[in-house]
Protein backbone atom coordinates (compact mmCIF):
# COMPACT_ATOMS: atom_id res chain seq x y z
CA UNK A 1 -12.05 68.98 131.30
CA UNK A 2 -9.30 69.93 129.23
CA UNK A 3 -5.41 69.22 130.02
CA UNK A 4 -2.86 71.63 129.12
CA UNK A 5 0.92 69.28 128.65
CA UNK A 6 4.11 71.52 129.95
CA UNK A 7 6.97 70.01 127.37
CA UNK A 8 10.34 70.00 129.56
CA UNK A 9 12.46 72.66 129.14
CA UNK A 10 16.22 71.48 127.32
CA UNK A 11 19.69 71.33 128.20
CA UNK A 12 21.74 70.71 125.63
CA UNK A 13 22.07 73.86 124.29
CA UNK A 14 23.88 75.54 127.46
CA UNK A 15 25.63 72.63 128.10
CA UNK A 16 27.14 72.87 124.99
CA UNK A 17 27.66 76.58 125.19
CA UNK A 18 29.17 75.54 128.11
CA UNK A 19 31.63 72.78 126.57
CA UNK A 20 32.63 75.18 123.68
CA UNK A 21 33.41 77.96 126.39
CA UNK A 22 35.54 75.68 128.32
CA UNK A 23 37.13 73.74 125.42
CA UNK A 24 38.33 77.63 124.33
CA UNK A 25 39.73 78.65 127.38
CA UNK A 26 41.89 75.72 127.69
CA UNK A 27 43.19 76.40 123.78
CA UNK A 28 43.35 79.42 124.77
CA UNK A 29 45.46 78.68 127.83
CA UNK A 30 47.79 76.12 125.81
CA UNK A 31 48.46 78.48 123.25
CA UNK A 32 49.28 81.09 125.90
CA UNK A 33 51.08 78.23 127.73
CA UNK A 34 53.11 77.04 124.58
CA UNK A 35 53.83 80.56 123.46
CA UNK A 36 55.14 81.78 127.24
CA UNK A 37 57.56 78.61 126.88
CA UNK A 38 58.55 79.55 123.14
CA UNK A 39 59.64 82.90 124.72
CA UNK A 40 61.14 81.73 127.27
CA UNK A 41 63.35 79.27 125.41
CA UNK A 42 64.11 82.11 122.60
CA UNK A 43 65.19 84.51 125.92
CA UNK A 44 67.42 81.79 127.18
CA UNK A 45 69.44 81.49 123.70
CA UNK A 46 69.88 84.92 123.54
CA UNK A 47 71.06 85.52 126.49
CA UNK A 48 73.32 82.96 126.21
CA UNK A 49 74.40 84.24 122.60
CA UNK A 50 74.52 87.77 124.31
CA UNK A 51 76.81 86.37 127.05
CA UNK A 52 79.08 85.14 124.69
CA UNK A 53 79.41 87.94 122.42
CA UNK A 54 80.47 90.05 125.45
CA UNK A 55 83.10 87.31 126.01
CA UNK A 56 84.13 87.44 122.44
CA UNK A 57 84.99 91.31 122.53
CA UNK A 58 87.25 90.92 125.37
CA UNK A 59 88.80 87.66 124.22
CA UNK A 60 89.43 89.91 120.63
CA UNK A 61 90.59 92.83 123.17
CA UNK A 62 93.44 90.66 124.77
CA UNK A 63 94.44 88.78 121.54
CA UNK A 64 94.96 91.80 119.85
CA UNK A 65 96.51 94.19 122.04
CA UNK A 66 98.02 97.25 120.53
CA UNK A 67 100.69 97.85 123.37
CA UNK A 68 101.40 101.35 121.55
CA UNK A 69 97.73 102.69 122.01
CA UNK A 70 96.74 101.17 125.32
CA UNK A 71 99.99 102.35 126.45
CA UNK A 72 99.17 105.71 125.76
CA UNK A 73 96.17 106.36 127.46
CA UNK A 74 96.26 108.37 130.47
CA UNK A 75 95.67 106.80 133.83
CA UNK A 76 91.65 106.91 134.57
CA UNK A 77 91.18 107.49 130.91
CA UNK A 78 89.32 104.85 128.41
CA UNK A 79 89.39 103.66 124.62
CA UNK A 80 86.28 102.46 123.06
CA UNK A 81 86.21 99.68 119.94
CA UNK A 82 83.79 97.52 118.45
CA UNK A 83 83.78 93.78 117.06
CA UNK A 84 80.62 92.96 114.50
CA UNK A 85 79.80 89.96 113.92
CA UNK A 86 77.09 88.02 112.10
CA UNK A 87 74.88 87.95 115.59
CA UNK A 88 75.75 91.26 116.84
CA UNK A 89 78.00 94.19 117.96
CA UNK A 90 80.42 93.17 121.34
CA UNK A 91 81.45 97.23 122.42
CA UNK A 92 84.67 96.82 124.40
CA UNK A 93 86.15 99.63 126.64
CA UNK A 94 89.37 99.59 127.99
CA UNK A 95 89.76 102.26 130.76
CA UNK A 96 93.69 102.49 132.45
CA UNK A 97 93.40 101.86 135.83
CA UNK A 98 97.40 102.54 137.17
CA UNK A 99 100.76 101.82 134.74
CA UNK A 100 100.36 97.89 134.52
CA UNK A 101 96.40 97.44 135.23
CA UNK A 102 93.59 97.91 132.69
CA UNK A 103 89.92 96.97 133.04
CA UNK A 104 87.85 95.55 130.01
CA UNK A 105 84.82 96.34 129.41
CA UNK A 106 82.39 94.55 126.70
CA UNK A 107 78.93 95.34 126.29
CA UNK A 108 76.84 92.95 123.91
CA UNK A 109 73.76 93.26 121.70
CA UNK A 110 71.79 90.24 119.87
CA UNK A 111 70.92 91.40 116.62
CA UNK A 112 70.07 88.28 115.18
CA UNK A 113 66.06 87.48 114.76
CA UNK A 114 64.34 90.86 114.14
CA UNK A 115 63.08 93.27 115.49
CA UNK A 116 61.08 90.89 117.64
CA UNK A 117 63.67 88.54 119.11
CA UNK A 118 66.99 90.92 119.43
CA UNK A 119 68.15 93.35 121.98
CA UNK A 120 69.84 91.01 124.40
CA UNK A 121 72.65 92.67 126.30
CA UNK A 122 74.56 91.19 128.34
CA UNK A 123 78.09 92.96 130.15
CA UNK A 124 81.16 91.11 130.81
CA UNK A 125 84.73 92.42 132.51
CA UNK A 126 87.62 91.86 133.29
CA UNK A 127 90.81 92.97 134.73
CA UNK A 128 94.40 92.55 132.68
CA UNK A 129 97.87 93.21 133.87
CA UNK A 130 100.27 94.02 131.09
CA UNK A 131 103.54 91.81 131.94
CA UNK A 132 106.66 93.55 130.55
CA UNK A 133 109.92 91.72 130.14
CA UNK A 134 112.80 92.38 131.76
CA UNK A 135 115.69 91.61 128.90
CA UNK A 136 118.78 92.98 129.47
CA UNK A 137 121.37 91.37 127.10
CA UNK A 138 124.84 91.52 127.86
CA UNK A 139 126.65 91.71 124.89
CA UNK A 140 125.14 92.25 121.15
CA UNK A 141 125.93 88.46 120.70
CA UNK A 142 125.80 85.63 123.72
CA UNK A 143 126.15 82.26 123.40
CA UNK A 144 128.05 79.22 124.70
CA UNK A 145 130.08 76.34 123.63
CA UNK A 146 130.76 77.05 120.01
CA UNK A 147 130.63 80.21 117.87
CA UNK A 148 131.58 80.25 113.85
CA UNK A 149 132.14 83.33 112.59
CA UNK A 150 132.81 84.03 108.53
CA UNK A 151 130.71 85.24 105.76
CA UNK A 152 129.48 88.82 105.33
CA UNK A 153 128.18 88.68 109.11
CA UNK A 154 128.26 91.87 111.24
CA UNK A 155 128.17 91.88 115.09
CA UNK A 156 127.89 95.61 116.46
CA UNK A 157 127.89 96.24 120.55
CA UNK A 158 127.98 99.99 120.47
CA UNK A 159 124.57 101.35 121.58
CA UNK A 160 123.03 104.12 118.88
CA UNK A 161 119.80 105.57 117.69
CA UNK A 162 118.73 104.58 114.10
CA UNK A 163 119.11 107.42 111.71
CA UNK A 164 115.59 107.54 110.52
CA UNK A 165 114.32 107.43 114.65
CA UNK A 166 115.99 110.98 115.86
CA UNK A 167 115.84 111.54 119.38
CA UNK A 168 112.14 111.46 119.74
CA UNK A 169 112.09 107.80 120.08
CA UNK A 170 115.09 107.30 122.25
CA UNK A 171 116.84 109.11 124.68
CA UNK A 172 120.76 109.65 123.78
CA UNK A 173 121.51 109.79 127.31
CA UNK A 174 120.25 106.50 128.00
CA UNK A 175 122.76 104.70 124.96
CA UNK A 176 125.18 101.87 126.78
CA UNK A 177 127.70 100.44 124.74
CA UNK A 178 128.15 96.50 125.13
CA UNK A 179 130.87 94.02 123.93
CA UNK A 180 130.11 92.64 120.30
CA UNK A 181 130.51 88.79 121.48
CA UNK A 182 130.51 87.52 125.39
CA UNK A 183 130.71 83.55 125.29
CA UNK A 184 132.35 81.43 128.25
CA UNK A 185 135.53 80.62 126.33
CA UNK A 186 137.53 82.48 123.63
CA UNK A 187 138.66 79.29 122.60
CA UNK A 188 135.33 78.58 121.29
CA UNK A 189 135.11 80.97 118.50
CA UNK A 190 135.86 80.03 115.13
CA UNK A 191 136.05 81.99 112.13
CA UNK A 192 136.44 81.84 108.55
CA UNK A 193 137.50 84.68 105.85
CA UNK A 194 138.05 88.16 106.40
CA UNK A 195 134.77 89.73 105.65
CA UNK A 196 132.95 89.68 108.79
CA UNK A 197 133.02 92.59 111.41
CA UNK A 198 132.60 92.31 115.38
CA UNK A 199 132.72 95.18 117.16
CA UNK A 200 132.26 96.84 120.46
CA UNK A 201 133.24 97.77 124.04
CA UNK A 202 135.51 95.19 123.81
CA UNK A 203 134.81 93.55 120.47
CA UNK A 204 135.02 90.25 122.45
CA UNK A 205 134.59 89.07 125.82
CA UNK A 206 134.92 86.15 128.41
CA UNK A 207 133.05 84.81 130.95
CA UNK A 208 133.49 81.76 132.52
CA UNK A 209 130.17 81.43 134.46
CA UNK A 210 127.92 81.15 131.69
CA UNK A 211 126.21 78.28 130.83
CA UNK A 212 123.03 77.51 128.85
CA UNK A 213 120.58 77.64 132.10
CA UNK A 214 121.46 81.56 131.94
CA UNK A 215 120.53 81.59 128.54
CA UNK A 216 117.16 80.93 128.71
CA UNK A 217 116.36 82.46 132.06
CA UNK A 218 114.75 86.11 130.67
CA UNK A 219 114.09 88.29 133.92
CA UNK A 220 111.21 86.03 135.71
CA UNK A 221 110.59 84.13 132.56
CA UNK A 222 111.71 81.20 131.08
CA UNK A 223 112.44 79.68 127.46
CA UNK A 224 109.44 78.44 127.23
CA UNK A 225 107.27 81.10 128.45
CA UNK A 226 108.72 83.03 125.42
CA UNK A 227 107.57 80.41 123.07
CA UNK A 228 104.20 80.29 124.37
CA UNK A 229 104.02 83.82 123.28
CA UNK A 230 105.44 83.30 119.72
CA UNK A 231 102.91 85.03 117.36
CA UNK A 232 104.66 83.60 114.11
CA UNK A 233 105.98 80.01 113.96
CA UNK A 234 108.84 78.86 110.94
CA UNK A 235 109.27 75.44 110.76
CA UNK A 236 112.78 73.21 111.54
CA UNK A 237 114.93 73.65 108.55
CA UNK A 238 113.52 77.16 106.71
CA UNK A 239 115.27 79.22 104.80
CA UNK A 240 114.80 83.07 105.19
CA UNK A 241 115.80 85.15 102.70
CA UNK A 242 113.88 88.40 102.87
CA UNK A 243 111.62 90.22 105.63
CA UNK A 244 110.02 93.18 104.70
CA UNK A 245 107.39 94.92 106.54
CA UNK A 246 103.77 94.67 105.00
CA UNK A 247 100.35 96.82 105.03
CA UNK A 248 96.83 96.80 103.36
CA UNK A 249 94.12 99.33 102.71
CA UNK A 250 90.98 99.14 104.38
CA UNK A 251 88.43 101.64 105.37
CA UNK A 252 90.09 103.16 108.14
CA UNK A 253 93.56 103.60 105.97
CA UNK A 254 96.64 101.38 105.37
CA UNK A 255 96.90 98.57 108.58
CA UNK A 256 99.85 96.50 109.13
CA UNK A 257 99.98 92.78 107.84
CA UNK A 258 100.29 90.91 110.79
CA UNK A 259 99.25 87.66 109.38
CA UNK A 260 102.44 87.45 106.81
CA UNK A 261 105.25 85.28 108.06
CA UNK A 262 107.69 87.60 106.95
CA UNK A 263 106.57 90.65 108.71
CA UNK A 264 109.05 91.35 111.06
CA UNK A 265 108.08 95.11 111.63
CA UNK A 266 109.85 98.23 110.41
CA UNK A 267 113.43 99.22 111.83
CA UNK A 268 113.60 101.89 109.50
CA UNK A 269 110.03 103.79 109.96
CA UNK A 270 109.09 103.52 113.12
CA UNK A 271 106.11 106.05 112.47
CA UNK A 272 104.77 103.66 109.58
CA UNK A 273 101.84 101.40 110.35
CA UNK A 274 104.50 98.26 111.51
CA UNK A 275 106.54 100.61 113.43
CA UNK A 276 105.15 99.75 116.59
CA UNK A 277 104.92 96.07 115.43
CA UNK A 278 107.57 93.29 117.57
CA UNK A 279 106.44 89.66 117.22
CA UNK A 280 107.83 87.16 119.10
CA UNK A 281 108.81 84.73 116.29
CA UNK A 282 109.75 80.90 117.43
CA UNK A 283 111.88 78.51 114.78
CA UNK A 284 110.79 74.83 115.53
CA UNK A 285 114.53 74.15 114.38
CA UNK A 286 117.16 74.97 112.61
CA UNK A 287 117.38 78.43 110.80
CA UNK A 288 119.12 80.15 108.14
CA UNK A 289 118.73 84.41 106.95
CA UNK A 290 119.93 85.24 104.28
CA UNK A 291 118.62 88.61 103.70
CA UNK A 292 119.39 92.83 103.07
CA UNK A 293 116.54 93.91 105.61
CA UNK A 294 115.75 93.88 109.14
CA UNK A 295 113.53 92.92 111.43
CA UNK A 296 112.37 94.00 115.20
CA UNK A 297 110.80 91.55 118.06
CA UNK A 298 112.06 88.31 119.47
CA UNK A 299 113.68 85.55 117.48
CA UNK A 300 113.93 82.23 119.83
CA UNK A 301 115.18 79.55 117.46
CA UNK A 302 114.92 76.10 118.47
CA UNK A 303 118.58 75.09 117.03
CA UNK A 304 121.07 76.22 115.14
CA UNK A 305 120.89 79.72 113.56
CA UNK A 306 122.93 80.04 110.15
């Protein structure tokens, strides 16, 4: 009688099928994994990066505020610009909202990282009040205490238009004439040499009641809100001998030089770029001008002004 052996049937070679089909799904489940978190982490920086670009074109917007343009818009009307930088474009508009309030507007996009990793956007806004200041000098020259006159100096309290301004920059009828010099005590003025010229409705003035406080009081602001304004700082001690109003070419045509110290803006073309140009300029000290031009904006000087 013959016996016929039945050899087992294997295993192994499913089982490792098996393994191997296993073993890929979870590689293929950590690469998914790790890749998902890669994203993730790549979509959190540029949003933040977005975020602060869009902060970045307002922040630009207020620092640089071009009273003379803004000012001009009509109310419900809007003004686009741009600000490029190295990780994208911040596009800022600034719609009027009544005579005082604007709203800001900055839309960013990421440009940084391909065509793969940009296109974050993210919007930022904000409301600004424009804060005007309420400066209503008295005479052409106040002061307390002590006055020296002498020198070539001019004071002039009579009101008038500049010759090269006409009368479509001021209104005649609004021209008030003031005294030349108003200081607490006549007594206090001393002068040297007959060379100097005060003038106006009167030439000079008294009054009693001033005293430095009033001075620095400026409508609802103070000295040193002025100074924290100051645009252009000279140190204690300078020496001024010329301002002159300065421009560069660029792409979009000349621009006024707001960067150079002695840019004061232009008196005598108010249609030029620095027409429109009044910086607040602050003297840490003591001051002296010596100079055949002019200048427009706010000079606070720390002390004395020769």
């Amino acid at each position: 009688m013959e016996s016929t052996r039945t050899r087992p049937r294997g295993f192994a070679l499913p089982i490792a099928v098996f393994a191997l089909g296993i073993i890929g799904v979870l590689v293929t489940g950590g690469f998914f994994l790790a890749r998902q978190e890669t994203r993730v982490g790549v979509a959190a920086r540029q949003s933040s990066t977005a975020f602060y670009l869009a902060e970045l074109g307002v922040s630009n917007t207020l620092d640089a505020w071009d009273a003379p343009t803004y000012s001009g818009i009509a109310t419900g009307d809007s003004i686009m610009r741009s600000d490029t930088v190295a990780v994208g474009t911040a596009d800022v508009t600034v719609t009027r909202l009544s005579d005082w309030l604007f709203f800001v507007d900055s839309e960013s996009t990421v440009t940084r990282g391909g065509p793969l990793l940009n296109g974050a956007s993210r919007r930022v806004g904000t409301l600004a009040k424009v804060r005007t200041l309420d400066i209503r000098p008295p005479a052409a020259l106040t002061t307390v205490n002590g006055l020296r006159l002498g020198g070539s100096s001019v004071v002039v309290g009579q009101d008038s238009i500049p010759p090269a301004w006409g009368t479509g920059y001021c209104d005649p009828s609004d021209l008030t004439d003031k005294p030349g010099v108003l200081i607490d005590d006549m007594r206090n003025i001393r002068t040297s040499g007959t060379r100097y010229d005060v003038s106006g409705r009167p030439p000079y003035d008294a009054d009693p009641s001033l005293n430095s406080d009033a001075l620095l009081t400026f409508g609802d602001l103070g000295w040193s809100d002025l100074v924290a304004l100051a645009n252009k700082r000279i140190p204690s001690g300078a020496s001024i001998t010329q301002t002159s109003p300065d421009s560069t070419l660029t792409s979009d045509g000349y621009v006024c030089r707001t960067s150079q110290l002695l840019n004061w803006g232009d008196t005598e073309n108010p249609g030029g770029v620095c027409g429109n140009y009044f910086p607040v300029i602050y003297a840490e000290g003591d001051l002296g001008i010596q100079s055949n031009k002019s200048g427009q904006g706010i000079l606070l000087v720390e002390g004395d002004l020769k």
